[in-house]
Each structure stands twice: as C-alpha cells, then as structure tokens.
N, C-alpha and C. Protein backbone atom coordinates (compact mmCIF):
# COMPACT_ATOMS: atom_id res chain seq x y z
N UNK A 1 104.07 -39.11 2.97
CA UNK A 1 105.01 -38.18 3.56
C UNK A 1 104.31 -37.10 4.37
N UNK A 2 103.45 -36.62 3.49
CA UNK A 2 102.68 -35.95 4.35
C UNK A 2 101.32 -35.67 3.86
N UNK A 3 100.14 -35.04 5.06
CA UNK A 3 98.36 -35.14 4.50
C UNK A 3 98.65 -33.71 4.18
N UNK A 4 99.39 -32.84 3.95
CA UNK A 4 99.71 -31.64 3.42
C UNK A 4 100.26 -31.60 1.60
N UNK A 5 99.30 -31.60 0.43
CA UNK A 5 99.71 -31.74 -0.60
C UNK A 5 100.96 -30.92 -1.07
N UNK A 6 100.87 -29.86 -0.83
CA UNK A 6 101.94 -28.50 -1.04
C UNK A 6 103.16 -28.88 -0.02
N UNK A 7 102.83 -29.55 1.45
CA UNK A 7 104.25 -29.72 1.78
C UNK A 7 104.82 -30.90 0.86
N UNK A 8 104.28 -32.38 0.76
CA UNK A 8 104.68 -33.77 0.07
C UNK A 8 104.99 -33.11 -1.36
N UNK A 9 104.73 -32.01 -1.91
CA UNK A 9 105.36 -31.83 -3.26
C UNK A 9 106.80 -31.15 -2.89
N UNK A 10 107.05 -30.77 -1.74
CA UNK A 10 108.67 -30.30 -1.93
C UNK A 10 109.52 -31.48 -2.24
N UNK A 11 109.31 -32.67 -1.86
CA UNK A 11 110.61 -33.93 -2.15
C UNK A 11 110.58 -33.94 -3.83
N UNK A 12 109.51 -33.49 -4.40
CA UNK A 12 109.74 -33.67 -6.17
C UNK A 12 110.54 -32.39 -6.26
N UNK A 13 109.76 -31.01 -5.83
CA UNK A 13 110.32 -29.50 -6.47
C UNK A 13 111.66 -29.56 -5.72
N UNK A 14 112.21 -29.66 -5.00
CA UNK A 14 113.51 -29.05 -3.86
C UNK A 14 114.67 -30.23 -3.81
N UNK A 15 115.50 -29.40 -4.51
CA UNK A 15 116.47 -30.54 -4.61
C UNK A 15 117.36 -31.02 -3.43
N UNK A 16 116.55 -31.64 -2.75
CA UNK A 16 117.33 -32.15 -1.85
C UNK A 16 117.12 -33.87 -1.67
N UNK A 17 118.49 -34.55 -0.94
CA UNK A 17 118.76 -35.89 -1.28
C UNK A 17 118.56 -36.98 0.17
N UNK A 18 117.55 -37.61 0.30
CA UNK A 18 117.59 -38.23 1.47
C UNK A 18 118.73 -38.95 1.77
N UNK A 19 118.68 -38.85 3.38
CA UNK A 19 120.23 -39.24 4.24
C UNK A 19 119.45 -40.11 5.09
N UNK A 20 120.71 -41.02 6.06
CA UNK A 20 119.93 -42.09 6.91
C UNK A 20 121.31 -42.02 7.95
N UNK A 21 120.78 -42.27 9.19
CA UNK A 21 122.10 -42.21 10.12
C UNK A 21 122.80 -42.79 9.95
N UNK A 22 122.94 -44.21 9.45
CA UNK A 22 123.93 -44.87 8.88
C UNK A 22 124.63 -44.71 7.80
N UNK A 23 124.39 -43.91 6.64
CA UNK A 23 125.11 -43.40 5.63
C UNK A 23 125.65 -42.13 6.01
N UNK A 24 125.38 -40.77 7.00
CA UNK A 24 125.40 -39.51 6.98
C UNK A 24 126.65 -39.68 6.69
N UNK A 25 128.07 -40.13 7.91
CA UNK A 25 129.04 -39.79 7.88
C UNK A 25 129.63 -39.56 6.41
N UNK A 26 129.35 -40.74 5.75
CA UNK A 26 129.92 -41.25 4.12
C UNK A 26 129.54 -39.86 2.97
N UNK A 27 128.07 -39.36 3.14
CA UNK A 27 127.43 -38.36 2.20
C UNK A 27 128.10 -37.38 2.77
N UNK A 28 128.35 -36.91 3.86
CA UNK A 28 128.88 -35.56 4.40
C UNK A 28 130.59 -35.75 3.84
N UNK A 29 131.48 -36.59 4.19
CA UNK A 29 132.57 -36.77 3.94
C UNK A 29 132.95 -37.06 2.10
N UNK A 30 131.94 -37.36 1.77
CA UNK A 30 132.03 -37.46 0.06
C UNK A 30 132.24 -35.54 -0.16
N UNK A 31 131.99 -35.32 -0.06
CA UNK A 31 131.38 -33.62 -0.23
C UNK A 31 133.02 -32.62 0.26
N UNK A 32 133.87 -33.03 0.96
CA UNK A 32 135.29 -32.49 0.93
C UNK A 32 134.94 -31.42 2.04
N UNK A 33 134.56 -30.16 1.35
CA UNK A 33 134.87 -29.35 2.53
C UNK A 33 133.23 -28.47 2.50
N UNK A 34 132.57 -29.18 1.30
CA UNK A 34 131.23 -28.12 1.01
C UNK A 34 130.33 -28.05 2.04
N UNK A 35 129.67 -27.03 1.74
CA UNK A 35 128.46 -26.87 3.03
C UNK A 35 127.31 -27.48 2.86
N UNK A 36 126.84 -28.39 3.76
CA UNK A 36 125.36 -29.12 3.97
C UNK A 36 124.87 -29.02 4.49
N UNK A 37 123.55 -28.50 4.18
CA UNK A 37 122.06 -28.51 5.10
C UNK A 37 121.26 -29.80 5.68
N UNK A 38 121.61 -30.38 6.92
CA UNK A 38 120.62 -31.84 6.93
C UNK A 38 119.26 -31.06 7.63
N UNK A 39 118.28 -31.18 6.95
CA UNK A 39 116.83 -30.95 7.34
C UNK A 39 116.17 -32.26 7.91
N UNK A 40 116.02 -32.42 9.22
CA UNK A 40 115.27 -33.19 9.93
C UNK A 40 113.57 -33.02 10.51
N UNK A 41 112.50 -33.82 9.46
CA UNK A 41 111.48 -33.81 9.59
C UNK A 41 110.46 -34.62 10.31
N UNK A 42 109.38 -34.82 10.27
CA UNK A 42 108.39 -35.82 10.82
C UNK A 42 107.08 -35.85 9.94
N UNK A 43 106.57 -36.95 9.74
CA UNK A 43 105.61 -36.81 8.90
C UNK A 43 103.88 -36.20 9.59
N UNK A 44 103.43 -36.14 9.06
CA UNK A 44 102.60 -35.02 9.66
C UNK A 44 102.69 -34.10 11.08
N UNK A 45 103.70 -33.51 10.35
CA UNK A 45 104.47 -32.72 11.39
C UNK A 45 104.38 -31.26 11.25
N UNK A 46 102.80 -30.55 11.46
CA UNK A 46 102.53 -29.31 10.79
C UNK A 46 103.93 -28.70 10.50
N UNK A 47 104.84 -27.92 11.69
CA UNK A 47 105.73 -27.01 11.40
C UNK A 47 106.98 -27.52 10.34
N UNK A 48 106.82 -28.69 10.58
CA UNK A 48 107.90 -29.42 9.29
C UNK A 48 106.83 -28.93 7.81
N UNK A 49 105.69 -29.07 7.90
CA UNK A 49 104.76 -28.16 6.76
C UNK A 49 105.18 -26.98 6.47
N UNK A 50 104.73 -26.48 6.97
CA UNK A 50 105.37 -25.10 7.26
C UNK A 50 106.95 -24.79 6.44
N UNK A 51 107.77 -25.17 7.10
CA UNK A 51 109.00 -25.19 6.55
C UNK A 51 109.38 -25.94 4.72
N UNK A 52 108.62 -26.86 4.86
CA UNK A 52 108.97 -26.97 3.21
C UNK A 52 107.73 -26.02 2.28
N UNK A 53 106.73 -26.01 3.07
CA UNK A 53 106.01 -25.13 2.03
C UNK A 53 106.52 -23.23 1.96
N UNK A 54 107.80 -22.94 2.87
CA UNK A 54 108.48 -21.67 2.76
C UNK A 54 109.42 -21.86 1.70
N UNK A 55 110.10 -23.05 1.57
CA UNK A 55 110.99 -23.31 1.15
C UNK A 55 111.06 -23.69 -0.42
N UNK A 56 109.57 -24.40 -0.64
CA UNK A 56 108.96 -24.75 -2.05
C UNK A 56 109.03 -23.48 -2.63
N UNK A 57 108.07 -22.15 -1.81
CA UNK A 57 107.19 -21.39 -2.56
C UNK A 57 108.58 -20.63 -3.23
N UNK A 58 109.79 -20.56 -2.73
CA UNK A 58 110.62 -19.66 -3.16
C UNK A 58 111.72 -20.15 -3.36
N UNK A 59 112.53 -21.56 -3.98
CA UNK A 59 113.73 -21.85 -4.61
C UNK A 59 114.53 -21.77 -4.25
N UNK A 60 114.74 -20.61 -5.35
CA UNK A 60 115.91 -19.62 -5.76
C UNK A 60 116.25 -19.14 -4.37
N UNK A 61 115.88 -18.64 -3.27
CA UNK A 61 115.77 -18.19 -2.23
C UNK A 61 116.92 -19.24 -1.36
N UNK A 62 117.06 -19.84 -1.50
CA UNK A 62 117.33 -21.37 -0.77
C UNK A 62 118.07 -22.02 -0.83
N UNK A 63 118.55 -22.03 -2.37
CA UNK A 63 119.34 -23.28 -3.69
C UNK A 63 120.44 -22.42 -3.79
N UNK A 64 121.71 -22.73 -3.11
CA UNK A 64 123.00 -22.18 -3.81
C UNK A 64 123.72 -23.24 -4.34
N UNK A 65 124.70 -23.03 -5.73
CA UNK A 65 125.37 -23.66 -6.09
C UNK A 65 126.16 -24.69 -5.40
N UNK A 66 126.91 -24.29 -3.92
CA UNK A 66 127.57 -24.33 -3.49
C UNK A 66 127.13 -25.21 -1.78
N UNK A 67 125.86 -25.03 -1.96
CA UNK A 67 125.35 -26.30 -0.88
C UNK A 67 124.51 -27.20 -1.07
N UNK A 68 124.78 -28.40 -0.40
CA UNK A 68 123.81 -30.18 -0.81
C UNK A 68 122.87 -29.63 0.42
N UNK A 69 121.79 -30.20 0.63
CA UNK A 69 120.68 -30.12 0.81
C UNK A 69 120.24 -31.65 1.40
N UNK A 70 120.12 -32.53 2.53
CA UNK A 70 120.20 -33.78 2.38
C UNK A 70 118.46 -33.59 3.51
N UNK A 71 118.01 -34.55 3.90
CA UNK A 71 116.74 -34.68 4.62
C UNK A 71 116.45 -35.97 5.13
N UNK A 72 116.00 -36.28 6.36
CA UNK A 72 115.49 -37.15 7.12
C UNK A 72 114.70 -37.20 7.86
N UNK A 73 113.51 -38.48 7.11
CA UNK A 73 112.09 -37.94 8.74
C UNK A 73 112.44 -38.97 9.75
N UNK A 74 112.75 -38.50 10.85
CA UNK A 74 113.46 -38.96 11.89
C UNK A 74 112.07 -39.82 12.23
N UNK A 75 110.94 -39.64 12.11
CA UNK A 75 110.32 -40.79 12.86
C UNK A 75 110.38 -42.22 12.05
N UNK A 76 111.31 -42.27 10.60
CA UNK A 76 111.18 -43.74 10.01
C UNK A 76 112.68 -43.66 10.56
N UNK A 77 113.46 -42.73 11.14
CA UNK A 77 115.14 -43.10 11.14
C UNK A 77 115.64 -42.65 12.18
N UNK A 78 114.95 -43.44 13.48
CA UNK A 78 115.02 -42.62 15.15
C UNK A 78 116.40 -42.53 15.47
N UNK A 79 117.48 -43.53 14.25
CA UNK A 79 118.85 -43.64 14.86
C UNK A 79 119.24 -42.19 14.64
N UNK A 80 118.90 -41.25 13.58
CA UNK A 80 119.27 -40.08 13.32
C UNK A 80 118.47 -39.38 14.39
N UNK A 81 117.25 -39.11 15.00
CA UNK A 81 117.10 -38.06 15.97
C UNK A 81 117.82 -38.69 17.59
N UNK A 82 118.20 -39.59 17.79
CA UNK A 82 118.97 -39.86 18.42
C UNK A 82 120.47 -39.14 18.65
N UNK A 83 121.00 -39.53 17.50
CA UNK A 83 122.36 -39.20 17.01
C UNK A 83 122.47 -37.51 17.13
N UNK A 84 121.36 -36.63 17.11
CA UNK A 84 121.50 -35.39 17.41
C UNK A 84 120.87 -34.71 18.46
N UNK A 85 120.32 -36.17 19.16
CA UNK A 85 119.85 -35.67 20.36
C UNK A 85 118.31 -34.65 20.14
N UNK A 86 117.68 -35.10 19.59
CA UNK A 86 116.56 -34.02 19.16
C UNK A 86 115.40 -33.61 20.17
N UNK A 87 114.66 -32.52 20.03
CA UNK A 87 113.95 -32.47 21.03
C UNK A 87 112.39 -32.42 20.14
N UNK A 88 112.58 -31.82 18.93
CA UNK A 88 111.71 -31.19 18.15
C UNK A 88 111.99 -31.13 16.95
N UNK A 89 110.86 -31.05 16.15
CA UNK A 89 111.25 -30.97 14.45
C UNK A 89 110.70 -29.93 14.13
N UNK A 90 110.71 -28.92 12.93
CA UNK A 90 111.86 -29.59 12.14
C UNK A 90 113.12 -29.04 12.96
N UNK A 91 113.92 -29.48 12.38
CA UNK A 91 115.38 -28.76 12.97
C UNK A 91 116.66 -29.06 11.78
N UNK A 92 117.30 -28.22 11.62
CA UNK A 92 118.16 -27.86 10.52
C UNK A 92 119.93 -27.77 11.19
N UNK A 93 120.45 -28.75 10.59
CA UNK A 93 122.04 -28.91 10.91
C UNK A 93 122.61 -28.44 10.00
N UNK A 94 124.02 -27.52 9.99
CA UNK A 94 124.44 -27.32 8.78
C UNK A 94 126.13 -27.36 9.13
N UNK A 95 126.57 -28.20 7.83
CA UNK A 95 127.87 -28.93 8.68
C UNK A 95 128.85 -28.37 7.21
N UNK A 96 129.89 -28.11 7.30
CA UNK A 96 131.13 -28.30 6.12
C UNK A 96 132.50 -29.62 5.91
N UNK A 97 131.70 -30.60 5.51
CA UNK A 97 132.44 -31.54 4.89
C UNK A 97 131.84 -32.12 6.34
N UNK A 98 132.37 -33.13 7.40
CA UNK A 98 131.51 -33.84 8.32
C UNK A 98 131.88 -32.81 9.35
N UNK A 99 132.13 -31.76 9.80
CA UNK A 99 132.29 -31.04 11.03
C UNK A 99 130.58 -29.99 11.10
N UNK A 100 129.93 -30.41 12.47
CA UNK A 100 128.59 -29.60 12.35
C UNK A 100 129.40 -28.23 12.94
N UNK A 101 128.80 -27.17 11.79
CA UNK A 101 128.55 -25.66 12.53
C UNK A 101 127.68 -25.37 12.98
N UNK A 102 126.70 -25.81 12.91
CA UNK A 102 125.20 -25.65 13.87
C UNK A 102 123.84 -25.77 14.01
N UNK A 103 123.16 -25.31 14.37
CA UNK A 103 121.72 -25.79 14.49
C UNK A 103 120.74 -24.67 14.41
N UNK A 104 119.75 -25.21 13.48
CA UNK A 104 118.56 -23.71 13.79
C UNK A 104 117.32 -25.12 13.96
N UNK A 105 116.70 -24.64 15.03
CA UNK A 105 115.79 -25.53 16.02
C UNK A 105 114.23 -24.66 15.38
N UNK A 106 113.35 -25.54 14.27
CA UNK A 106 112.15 -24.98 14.54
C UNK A 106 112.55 -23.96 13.03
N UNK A 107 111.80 -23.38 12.41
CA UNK A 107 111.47 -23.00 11.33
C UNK A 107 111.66 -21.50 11.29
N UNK A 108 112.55 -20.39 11.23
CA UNK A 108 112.99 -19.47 11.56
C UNK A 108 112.62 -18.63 10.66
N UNK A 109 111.86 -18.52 9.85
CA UNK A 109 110.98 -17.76 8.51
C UNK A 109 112.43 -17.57 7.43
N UNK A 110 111.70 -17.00 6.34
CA UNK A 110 112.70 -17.13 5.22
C UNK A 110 114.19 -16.41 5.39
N UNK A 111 113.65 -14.88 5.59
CA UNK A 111 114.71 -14.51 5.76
C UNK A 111 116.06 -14.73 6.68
N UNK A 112 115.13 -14.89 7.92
CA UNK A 112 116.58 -15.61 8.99
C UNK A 112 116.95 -16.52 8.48
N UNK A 113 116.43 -17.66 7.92
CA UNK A 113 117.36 -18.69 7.07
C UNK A 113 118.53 -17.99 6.17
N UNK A 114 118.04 -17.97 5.71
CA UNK A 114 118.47 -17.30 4.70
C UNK A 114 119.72 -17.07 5.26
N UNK A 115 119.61 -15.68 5.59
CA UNK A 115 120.68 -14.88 6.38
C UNK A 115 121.68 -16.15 7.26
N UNK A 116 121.16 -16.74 7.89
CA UNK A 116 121.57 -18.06 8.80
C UNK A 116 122.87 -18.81 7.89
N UNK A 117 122.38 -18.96 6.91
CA UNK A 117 123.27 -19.89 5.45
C UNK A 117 124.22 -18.79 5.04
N UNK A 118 123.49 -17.84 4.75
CA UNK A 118 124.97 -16.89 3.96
C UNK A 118 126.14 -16.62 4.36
N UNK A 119 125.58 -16.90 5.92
CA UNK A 119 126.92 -16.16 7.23
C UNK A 119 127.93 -17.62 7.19
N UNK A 120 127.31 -18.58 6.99
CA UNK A 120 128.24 -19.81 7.01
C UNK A 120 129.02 -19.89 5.61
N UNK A 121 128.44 -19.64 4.44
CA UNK A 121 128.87 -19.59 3.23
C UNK A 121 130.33 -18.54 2.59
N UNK A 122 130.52 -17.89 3.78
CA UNK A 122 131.74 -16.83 3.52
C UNK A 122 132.67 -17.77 3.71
C-alpha cells in the first residue's frame, strides 16, 4: 500500500471501509441520508502519506459517530478516478446518502478538515 510504514498502518488504525467504482453507488445509497467521506489515494503517493499519517496521529479528531469513511487507491480502480474526473490525489469527496456536497482537492491540514466536515454535519 505503501513504502511509508506509518502511512500503510492507517488501513489497520482508521476505520475506514474500501469502495470500488462499481459498488460506490450501492455503499453510498445503503447509508440513507448519512454523511460519507470517500478518500481517494495512490500508492506511493507522498501527499496521500501525508494525509493518512494526519489522520492516524489523531482519531478522535476525524471519527464521528455519524460519518462512514470509505477509500480508494484510484491507481488499482482508474474507473473511480475517472468517474470524478481527477486531476490529483489525495482528494476527498463528501456526499449525504449518494448526492456529492463536495470536494477538498489535496490535503488541507487538520484543522481545515476538520472544520470542512463539521460545516456539512449540521
């Protein structure tokens, strides 16, 4: 997954559930009206490093009750960086039930995430 030990340990620590372009619609639409994060990666993809090792070091920071968490490294599943038209990884979709609300392009440090999710979560 990756030559980064600390990033390849987020798929054990971070609960999040791999997606494939051919299943998304089904996992997003199982979910009713909840909010989902699809995180789109690449394997040795420093800034995709980057981003799970922000994301490892701090959880709680990250993990709400109330959102799934799904992930795809678009270079084994090109139908998915296709399907969103990608330019760059990582890049972060965040949709409620299958309707996307939007996109954060590139690794935006903790707190703007952060902040990014909460504003959708009202």
């Amino acid at each position: 997954m990756s030559a980064d030990p600390a990033a390849a340990a987020f798929f054990q620590s971070f609960p999040v559930q791999a997606a494939t372009a051919a299943g998304l619609d089904a996992t997003l639409g199982a979910r009713g009206d909840a909010l989902t994060i699809l995180f789109l990666w690449g394997n040795d993809c420093p800034n995709c490093d980057v981003a799970k090792r922000a994301l490892s070091a701090d959880p709680a920071r990250f993990i709400w009750d109330d959102v799934q968490w799904l992930h795809c490294n678009v270079y084994d599943d090109p139908d998915m960086a296709t399907r969103f038209s990608l330019h760059g990884v990582p890049t972060f979709f965040v949709f409620r039930g299958t309707t996307k609300l939007g996109r954060i392009t590139s690794w935006p440090g903790g707190a703007a995430f952060a902040e990014a999710i909460e504003k959708q979560r009202c």
